[in-house]
PDB file of N, CA and C in Angstrom:
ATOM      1  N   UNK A   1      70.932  95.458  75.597  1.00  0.00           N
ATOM      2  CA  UNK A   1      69.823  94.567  75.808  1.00  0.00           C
ATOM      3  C   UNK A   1      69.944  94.038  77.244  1.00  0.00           C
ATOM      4  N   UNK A   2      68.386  94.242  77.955  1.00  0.00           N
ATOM      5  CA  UNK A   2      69.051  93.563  79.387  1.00  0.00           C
ATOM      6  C   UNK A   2      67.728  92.950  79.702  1.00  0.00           C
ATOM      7  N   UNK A   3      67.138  91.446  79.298  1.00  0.00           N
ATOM      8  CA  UNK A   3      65.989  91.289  79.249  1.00  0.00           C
ATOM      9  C   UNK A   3      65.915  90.313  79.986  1.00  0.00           C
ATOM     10  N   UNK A   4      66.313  89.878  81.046  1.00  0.00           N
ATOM     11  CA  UNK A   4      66.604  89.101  82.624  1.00  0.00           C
ATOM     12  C   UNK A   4      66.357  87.930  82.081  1.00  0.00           C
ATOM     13  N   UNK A   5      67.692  87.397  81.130  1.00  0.00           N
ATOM     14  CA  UNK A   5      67.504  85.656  80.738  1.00  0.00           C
ATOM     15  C   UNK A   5      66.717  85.461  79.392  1.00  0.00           C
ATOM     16  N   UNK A   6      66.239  86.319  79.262  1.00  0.00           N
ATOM     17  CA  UNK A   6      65.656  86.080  77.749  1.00  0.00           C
ATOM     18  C   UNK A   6      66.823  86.160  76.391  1.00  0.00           C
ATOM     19  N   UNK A   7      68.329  87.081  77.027  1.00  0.00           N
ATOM     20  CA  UNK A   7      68.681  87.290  75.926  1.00  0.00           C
ATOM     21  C   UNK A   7      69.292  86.172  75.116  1.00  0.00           C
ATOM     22  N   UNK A   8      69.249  84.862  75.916  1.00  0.00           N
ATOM     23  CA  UNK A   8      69.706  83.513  75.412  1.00  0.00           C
ATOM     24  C   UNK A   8      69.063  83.410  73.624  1.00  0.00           C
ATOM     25  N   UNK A   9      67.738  83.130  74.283  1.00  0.00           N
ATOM     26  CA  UNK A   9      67.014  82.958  73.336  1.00  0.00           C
ATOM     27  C   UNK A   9      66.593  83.903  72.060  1.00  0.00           C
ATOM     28  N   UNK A  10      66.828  85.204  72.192  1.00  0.00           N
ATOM     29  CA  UNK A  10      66.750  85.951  71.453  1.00  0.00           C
ATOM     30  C   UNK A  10      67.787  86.613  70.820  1.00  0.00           C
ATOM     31  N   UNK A  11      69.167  85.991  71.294  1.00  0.00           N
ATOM     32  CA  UNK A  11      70.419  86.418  70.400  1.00  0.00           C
ATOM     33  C   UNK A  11      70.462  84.937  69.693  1.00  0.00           C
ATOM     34  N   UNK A  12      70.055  83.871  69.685  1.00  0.00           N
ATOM     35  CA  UNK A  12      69.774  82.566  69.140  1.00  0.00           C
ATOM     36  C   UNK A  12      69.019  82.862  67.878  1.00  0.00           C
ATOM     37  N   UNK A  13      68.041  83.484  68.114  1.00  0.00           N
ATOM     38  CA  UNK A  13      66.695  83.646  66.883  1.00  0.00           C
ATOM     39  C   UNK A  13      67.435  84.888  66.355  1.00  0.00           C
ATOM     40  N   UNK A  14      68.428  85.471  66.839  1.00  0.00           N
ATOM     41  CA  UNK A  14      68.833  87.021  65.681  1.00  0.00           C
ATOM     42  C   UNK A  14      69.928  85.954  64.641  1.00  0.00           C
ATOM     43  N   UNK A  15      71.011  85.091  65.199  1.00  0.00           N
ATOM     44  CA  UNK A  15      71.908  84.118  64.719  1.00  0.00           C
ATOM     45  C   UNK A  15      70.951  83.244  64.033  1.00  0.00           C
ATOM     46  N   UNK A  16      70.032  82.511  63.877  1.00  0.00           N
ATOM     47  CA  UNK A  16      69.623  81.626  62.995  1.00  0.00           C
ATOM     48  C   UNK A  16      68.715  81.934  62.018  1.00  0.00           C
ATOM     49  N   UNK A  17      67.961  83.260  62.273  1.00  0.00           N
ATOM     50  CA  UNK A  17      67.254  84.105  61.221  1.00  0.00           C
ATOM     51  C   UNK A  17      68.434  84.513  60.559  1.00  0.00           C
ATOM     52  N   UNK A  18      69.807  84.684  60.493  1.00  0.00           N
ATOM     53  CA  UNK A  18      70.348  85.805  59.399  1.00  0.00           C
ATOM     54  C   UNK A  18      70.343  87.174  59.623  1.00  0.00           C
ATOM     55  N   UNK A  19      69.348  87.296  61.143  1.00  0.00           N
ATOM     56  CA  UNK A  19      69.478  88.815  61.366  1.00  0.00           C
ATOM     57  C   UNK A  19      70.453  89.757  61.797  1.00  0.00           C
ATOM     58  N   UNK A  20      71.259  88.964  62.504  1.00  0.00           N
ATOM     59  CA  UNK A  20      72.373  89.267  63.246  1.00  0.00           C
ATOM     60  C   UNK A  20      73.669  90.364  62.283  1.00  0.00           C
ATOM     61  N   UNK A  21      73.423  89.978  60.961  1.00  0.00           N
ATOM     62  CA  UNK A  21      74.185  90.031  60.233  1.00  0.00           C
ATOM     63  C   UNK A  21      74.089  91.802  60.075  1.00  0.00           C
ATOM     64  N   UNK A  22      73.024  92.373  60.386  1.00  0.00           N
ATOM     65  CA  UNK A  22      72.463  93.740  60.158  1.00  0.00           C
ATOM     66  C   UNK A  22      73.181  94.331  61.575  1.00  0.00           C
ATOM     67  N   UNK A  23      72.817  93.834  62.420  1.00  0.00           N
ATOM     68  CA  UNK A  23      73.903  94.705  63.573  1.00  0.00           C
ATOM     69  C   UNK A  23      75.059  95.193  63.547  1.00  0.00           C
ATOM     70  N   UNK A  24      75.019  95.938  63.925  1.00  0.00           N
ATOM     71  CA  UNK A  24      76.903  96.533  64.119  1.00  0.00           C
ATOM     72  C   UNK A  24      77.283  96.295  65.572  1.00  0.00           C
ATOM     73  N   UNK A  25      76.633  96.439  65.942  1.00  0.00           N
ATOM     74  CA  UNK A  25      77.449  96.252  67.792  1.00  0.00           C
ATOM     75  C   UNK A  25      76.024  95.915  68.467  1.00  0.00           C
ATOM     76  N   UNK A  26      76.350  95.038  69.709  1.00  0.00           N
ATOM     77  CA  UNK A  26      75.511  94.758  70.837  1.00  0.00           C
ATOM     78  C   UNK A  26      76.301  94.802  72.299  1.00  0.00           C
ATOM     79  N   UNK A  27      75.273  95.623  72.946  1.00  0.00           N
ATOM     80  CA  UNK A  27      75.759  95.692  74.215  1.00  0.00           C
ATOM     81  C   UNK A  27      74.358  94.891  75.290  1.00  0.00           C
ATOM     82  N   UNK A  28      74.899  94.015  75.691  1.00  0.00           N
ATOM     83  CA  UNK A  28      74.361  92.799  76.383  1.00  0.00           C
ATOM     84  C   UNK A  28      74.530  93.174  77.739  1.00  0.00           C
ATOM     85  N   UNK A  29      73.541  93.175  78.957  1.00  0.00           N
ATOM     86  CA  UNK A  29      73.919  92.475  80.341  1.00  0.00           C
ATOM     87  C   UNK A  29      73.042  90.965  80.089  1.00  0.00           C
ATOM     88  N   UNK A  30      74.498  89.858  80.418  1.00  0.00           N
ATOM     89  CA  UNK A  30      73.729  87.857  79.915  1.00  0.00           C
ATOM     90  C   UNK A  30      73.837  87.729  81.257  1.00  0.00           C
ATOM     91  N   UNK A  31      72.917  86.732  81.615  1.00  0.00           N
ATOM     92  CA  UNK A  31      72.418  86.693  82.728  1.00  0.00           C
ATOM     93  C   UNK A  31      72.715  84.712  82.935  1.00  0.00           C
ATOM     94  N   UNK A  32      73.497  84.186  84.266  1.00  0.00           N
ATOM     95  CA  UNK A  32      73.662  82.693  83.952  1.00  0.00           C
ATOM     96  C   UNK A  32      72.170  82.475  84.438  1.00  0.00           C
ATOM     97  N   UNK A  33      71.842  81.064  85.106  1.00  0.00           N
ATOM     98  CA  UNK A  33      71.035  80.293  85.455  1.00  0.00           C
ATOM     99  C   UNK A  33      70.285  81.142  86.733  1.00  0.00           C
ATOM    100  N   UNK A  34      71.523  81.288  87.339  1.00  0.00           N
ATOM    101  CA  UNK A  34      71.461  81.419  88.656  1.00  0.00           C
ATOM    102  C   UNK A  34      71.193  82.611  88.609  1.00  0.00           C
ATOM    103  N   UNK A  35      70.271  83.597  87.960  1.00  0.00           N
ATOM    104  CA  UNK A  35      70.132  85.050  88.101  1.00  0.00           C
ATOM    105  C   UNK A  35      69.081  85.625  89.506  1.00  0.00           C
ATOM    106  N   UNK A  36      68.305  84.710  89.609  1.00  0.00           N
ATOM    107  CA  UNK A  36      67.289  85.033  91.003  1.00  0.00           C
ATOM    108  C   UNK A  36      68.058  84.534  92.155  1.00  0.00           C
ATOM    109  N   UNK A  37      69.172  84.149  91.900  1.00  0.00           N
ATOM    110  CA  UNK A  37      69.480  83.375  93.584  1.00  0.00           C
ATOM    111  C   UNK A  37      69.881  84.594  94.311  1.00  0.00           C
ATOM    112  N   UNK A  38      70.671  85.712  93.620  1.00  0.00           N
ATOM    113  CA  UNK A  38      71.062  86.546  94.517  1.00  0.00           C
ATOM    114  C   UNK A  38      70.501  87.414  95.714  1.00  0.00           C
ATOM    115  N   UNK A  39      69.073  87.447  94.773  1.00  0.00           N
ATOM    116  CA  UNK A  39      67.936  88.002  95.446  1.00  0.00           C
ATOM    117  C   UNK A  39      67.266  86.747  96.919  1.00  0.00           C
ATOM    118  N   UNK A  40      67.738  85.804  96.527  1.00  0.00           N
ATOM    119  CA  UNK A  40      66.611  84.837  97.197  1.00  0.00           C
ATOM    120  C   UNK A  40      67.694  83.793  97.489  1.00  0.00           C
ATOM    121  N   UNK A  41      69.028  83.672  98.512  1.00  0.00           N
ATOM    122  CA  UNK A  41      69.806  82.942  98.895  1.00  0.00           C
ATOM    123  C   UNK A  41      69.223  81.365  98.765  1.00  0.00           C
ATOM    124  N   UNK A  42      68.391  81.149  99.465  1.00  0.00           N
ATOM    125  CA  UNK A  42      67.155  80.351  99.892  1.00  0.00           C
ATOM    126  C   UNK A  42      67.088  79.149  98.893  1.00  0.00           C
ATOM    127  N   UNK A  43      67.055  80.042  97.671  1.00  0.00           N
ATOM    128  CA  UNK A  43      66.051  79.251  96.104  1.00  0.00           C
ATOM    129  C   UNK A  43      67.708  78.501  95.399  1.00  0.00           C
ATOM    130  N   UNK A  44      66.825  77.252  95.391  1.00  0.00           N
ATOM    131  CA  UNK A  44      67.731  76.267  94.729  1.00  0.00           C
ATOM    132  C   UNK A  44      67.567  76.585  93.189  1.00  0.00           C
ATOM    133  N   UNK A  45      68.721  76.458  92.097  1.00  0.00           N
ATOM    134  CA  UNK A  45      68.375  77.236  90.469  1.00  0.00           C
ATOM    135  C   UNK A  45      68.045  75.774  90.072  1.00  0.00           C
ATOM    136  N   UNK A  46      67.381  75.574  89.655  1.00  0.00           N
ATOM    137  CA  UNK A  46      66.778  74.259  88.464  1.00  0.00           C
ATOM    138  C   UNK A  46      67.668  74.469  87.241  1.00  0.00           C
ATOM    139  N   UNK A  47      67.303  75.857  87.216  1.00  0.00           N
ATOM    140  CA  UNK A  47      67.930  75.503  85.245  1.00  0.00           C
ATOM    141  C   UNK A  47      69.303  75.683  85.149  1.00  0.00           C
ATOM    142  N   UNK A  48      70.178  75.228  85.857  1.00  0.00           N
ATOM    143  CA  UNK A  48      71.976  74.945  85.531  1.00  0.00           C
ATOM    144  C   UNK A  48      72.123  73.658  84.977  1.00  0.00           C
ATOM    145  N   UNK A  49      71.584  73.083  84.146  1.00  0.00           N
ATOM    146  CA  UNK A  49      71.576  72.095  83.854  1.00  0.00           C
ATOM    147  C   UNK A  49      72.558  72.092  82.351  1.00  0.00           C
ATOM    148  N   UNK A  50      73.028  70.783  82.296  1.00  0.00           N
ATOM    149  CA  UNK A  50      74.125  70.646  81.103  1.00  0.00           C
ATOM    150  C   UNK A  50      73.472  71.084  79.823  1.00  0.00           C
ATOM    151  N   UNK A  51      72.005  71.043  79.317  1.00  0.00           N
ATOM    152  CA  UNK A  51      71.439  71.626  78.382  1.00  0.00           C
ATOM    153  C   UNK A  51      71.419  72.692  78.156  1.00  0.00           C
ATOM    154  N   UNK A  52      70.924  73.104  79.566  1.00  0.00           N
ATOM    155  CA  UNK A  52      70.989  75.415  79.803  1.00  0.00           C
ATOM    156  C   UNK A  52      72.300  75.400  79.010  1.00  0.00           C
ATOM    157  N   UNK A  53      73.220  74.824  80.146  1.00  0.00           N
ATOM    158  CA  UNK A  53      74.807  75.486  79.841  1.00  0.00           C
ATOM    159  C   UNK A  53      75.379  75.308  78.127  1.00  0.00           C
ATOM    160  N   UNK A  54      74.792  74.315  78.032  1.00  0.00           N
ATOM    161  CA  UNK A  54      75.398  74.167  76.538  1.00  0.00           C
ATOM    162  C   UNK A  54      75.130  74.730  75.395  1.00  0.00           C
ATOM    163  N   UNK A  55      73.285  75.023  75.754  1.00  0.00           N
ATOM    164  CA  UNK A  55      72.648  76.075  75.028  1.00  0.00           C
ATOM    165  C   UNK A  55      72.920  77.821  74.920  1.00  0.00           C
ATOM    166  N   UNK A  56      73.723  77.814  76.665  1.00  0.00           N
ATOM    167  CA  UNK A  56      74.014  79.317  76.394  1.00  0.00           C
ATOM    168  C   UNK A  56      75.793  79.603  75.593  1.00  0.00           C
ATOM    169  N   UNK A  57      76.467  78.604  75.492  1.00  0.00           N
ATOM    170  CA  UNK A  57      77.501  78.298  75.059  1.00  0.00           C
ATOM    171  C   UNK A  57      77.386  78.116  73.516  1.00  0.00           C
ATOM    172  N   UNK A  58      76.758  77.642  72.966  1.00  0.00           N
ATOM    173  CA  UNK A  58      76.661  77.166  71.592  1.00  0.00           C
ATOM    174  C   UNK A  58      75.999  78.444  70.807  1.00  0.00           C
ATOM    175  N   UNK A  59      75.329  79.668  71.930  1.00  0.00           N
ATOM    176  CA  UNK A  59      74.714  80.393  71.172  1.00  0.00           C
ATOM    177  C   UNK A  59      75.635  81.967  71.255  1.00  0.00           C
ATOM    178  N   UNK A  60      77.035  81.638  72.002  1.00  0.00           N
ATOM    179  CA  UNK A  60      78.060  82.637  71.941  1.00  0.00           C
ATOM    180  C   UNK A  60      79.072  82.254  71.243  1.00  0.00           C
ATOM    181  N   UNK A  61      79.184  80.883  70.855  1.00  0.00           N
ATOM    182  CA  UNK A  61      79.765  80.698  69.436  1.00  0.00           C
ATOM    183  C   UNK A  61      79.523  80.377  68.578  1.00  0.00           C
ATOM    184  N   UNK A  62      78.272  80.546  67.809  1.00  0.00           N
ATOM    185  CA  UNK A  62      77.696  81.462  66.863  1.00  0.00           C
ATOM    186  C   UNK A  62      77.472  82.617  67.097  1.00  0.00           C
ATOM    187  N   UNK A  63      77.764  83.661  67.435  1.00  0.00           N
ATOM    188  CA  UNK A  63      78.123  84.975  67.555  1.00  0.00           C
ATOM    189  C   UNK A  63      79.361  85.082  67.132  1.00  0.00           C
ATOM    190  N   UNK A  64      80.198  84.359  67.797  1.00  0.00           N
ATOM    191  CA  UNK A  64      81.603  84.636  67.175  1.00  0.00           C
ATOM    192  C   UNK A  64      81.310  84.130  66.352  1.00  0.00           C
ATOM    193  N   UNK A  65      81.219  83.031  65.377  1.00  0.00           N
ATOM    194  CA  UNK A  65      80.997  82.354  63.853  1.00  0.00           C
ATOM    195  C   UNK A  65      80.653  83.447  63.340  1.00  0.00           C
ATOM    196  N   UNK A  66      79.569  84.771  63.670  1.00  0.00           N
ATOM    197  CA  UNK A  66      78.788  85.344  62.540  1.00  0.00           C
ATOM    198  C   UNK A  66      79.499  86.874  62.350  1.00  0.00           C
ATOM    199  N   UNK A  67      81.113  86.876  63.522  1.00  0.00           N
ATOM    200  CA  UNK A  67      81.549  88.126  63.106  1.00  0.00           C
ATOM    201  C   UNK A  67      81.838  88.833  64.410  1.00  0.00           C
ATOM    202  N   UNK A  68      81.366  88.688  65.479  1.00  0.00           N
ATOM    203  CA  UNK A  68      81.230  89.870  66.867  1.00  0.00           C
ATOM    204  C   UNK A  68      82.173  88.755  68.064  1.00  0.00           C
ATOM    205  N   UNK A  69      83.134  89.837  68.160  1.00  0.00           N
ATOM    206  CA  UNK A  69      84.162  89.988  68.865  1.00  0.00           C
ATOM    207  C   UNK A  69      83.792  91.092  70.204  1.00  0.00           C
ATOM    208  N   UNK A  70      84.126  90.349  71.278  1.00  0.00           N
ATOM    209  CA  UNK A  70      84.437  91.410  72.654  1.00  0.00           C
ATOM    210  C   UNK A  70      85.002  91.861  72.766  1.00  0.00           C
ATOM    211  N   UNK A  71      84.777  93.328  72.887  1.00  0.00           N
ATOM    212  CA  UNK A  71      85.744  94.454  72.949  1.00  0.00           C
ATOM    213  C   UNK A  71      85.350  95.101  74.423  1.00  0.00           C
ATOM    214  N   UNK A  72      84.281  94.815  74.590  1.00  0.00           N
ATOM    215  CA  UNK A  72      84.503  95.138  76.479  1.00  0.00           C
ATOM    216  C   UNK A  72      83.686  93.918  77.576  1.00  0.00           C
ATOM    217  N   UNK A  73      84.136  93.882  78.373  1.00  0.00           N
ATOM    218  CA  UNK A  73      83.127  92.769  79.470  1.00  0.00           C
ATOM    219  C   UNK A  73      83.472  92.987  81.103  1.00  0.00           C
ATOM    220  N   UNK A  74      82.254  93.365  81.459  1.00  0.00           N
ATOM    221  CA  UNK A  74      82.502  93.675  83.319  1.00  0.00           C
ATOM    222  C   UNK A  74      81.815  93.004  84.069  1.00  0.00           C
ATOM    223  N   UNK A  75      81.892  92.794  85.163  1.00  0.00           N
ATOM    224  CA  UNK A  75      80.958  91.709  85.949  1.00  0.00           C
ATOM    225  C   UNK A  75      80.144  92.493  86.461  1.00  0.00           C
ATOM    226  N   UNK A  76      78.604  91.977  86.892  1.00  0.00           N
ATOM    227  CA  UNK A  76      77.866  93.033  87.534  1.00  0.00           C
ATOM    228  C   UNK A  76      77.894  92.714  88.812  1.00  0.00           C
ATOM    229  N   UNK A  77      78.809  93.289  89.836  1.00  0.00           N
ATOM    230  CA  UNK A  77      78.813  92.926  91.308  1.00  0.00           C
ATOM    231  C   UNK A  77      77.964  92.839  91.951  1.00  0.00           C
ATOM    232  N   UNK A  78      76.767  93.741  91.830  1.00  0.00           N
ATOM    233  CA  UNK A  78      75.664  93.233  93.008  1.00  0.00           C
ATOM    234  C   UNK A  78      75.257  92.119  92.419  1.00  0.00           C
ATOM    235  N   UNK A  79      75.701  91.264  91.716  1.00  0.00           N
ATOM    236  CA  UNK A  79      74.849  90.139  91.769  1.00  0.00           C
ATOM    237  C   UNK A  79      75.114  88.816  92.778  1.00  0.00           C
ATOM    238  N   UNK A  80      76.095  89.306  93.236  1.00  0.00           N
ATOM    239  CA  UNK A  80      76.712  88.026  94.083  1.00  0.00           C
ATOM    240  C   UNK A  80      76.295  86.963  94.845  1.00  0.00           C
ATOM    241  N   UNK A  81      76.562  86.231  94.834  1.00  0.00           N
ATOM    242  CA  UNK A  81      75.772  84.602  95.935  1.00  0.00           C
ATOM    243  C   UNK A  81      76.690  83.767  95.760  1.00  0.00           C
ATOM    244  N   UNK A  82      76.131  83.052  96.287  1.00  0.00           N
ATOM    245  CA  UNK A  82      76.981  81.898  97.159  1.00  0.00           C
ATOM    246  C   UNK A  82      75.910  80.839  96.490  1.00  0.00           C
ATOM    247  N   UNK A  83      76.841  80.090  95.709  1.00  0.00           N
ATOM    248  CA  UNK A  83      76.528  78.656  94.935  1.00  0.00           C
ATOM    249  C   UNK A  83      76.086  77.877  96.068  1.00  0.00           C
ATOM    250  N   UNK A  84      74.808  77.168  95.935  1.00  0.00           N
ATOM    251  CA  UNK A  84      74.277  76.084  96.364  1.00  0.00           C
ATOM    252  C   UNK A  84      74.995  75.159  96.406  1.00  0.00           C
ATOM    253  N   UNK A  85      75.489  74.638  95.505  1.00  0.00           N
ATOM    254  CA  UNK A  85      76.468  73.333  95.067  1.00  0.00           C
ATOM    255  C   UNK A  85      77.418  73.581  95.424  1.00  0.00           C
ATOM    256  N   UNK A  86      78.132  74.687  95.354  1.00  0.00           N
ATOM    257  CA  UNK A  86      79.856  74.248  95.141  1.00  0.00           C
ATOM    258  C   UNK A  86      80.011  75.473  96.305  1.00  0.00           C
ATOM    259  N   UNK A  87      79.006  76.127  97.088  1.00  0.00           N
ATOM    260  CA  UNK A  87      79.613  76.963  97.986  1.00  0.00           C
ATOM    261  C   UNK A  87      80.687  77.711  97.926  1.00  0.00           C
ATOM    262  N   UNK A  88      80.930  78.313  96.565  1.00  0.00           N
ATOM    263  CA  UNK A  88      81.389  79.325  96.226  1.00  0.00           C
ATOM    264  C   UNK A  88      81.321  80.643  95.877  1.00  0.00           C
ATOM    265  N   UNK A  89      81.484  81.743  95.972  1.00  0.00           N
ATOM    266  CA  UNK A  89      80.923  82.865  96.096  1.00  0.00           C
ATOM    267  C   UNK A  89      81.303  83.258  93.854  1.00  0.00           C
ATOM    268  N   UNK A  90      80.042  83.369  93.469  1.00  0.00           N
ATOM    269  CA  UNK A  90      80.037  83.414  92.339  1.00  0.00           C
ATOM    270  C   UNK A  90      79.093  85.162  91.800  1.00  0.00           C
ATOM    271  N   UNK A  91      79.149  85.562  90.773  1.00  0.00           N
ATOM    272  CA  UNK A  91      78.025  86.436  89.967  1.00  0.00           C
ATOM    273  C   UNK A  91      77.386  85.988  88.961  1.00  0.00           C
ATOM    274  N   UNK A  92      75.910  86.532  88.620  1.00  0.00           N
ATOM    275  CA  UNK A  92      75.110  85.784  87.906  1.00  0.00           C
ATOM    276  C   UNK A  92      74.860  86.839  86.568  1.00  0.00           C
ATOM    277  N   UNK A  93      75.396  87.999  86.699  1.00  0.00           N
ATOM    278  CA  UNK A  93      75.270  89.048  85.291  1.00  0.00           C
ATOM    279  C   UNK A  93      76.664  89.402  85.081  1.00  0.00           C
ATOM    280  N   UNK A  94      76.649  89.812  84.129  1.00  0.00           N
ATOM    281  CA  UNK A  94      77.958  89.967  83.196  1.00  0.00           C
ATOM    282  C   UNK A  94      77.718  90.991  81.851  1.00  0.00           C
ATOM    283  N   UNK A  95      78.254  91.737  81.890  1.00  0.00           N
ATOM    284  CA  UNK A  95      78.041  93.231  80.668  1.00  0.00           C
ATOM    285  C   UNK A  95      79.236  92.935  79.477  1.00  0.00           C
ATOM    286  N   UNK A  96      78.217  92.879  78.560  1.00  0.00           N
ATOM    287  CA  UNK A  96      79.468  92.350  77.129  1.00  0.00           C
ATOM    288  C   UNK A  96      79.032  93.365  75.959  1.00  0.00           C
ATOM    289  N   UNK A  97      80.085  93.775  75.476  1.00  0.00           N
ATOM    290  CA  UNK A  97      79.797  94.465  74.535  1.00  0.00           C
ATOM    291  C   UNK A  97      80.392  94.397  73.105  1.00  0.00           C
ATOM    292  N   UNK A  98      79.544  93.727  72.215  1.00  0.00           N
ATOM    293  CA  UNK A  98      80.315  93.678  70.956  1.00  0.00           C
ATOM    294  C   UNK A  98      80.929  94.225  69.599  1.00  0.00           C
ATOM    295  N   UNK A  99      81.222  94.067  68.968  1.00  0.00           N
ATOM    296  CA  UNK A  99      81.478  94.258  67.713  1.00  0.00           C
ATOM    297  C   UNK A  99      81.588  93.472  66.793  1.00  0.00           C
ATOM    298  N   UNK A 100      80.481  93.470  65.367  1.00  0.00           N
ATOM    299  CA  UNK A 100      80.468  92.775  64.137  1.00  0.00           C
ATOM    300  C   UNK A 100      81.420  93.109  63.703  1.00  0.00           C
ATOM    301  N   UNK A 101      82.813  92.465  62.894  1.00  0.00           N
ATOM    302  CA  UNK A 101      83.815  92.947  62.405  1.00  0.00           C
ATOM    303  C   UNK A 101      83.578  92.539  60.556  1.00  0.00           C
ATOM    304  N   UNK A 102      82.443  91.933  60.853  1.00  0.00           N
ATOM    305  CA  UNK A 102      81.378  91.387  59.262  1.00  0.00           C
ATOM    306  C   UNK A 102      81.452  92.343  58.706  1.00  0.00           C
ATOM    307  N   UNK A 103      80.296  93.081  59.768  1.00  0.00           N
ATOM    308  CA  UNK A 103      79.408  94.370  59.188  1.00  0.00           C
ATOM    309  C   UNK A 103      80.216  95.473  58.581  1.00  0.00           C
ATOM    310  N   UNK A 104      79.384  95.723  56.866  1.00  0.00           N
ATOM    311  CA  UNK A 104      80.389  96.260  56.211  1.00  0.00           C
ATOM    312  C   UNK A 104      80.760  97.980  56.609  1.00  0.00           C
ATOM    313  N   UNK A 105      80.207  98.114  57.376  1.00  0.00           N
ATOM    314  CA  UNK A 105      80.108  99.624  57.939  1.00  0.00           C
ATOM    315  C   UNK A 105      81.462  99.790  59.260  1.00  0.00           C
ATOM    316  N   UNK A 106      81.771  98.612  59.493  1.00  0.00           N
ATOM    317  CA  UNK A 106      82.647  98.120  60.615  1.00  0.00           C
ATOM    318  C   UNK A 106      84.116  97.973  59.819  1.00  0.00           C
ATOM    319  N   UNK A 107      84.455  97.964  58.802  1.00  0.00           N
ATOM    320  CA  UNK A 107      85.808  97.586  58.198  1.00  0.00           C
ATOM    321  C   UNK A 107      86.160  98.927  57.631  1.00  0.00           C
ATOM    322  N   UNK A 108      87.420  98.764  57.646  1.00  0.00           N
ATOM    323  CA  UNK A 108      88.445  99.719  57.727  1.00  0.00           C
ATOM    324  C   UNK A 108      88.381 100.047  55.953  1.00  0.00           C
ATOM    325  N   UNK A 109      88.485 101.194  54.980  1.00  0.00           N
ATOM    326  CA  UNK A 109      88.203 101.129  53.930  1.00  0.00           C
ATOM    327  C   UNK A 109      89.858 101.525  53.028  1.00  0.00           C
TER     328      UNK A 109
END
């Protein structure tokens, strides 16, 4: 899934529908706040805010709560920039790939 920031919200609605539970594996590029800055040094990010962050946090543990464990994760290098705030050289995508260890197709028999 690589749906530039949407996948917040839509691995949220797979976890609170019950849907999640049907997957066997997801392979994610999650995208932080700061996903346009790389492109656009310039542009200050609005949405790093303690809500974003907590919202994208609360909705990767319920993932783990519902079973899916990381079994791979790489950074996506071209994304690189330089934090507004903290003038640090940071990346804004990240490639995760999971596994339901729920899902009964996933356990060892």
């Amino acid at each position: 899934m690589d749906v530039e920031f949407s996948e917040w919200p839509t691995l949220y609605d797979l976890v609170t529908t019950g849907l999640i539970k049907s997957i066997r594996q997801l392979a994610l590029e999650i995208h932080t706040p700061e996903m346009d800055v790389h492109h656009s040094p310039q542009h200050v990010c609005t949405w790093s805010t303690l809500d974003t962050l907590a919202f994208m946090m609360r909705t990767l543990i319920e993932l783990k709560n519902a079973g899916f464990l990381i079994f791979h994760s790489r950074t996506n290098h071209r994304t690189q920039f330089t934090s507004a705030l903290t003038h640090v050289e940071r990346y804004c995508c990240y490639d995760l790939h999971l596994i339901n260890i729920n899902h009964p197709d996933n356990r060892y028999h």
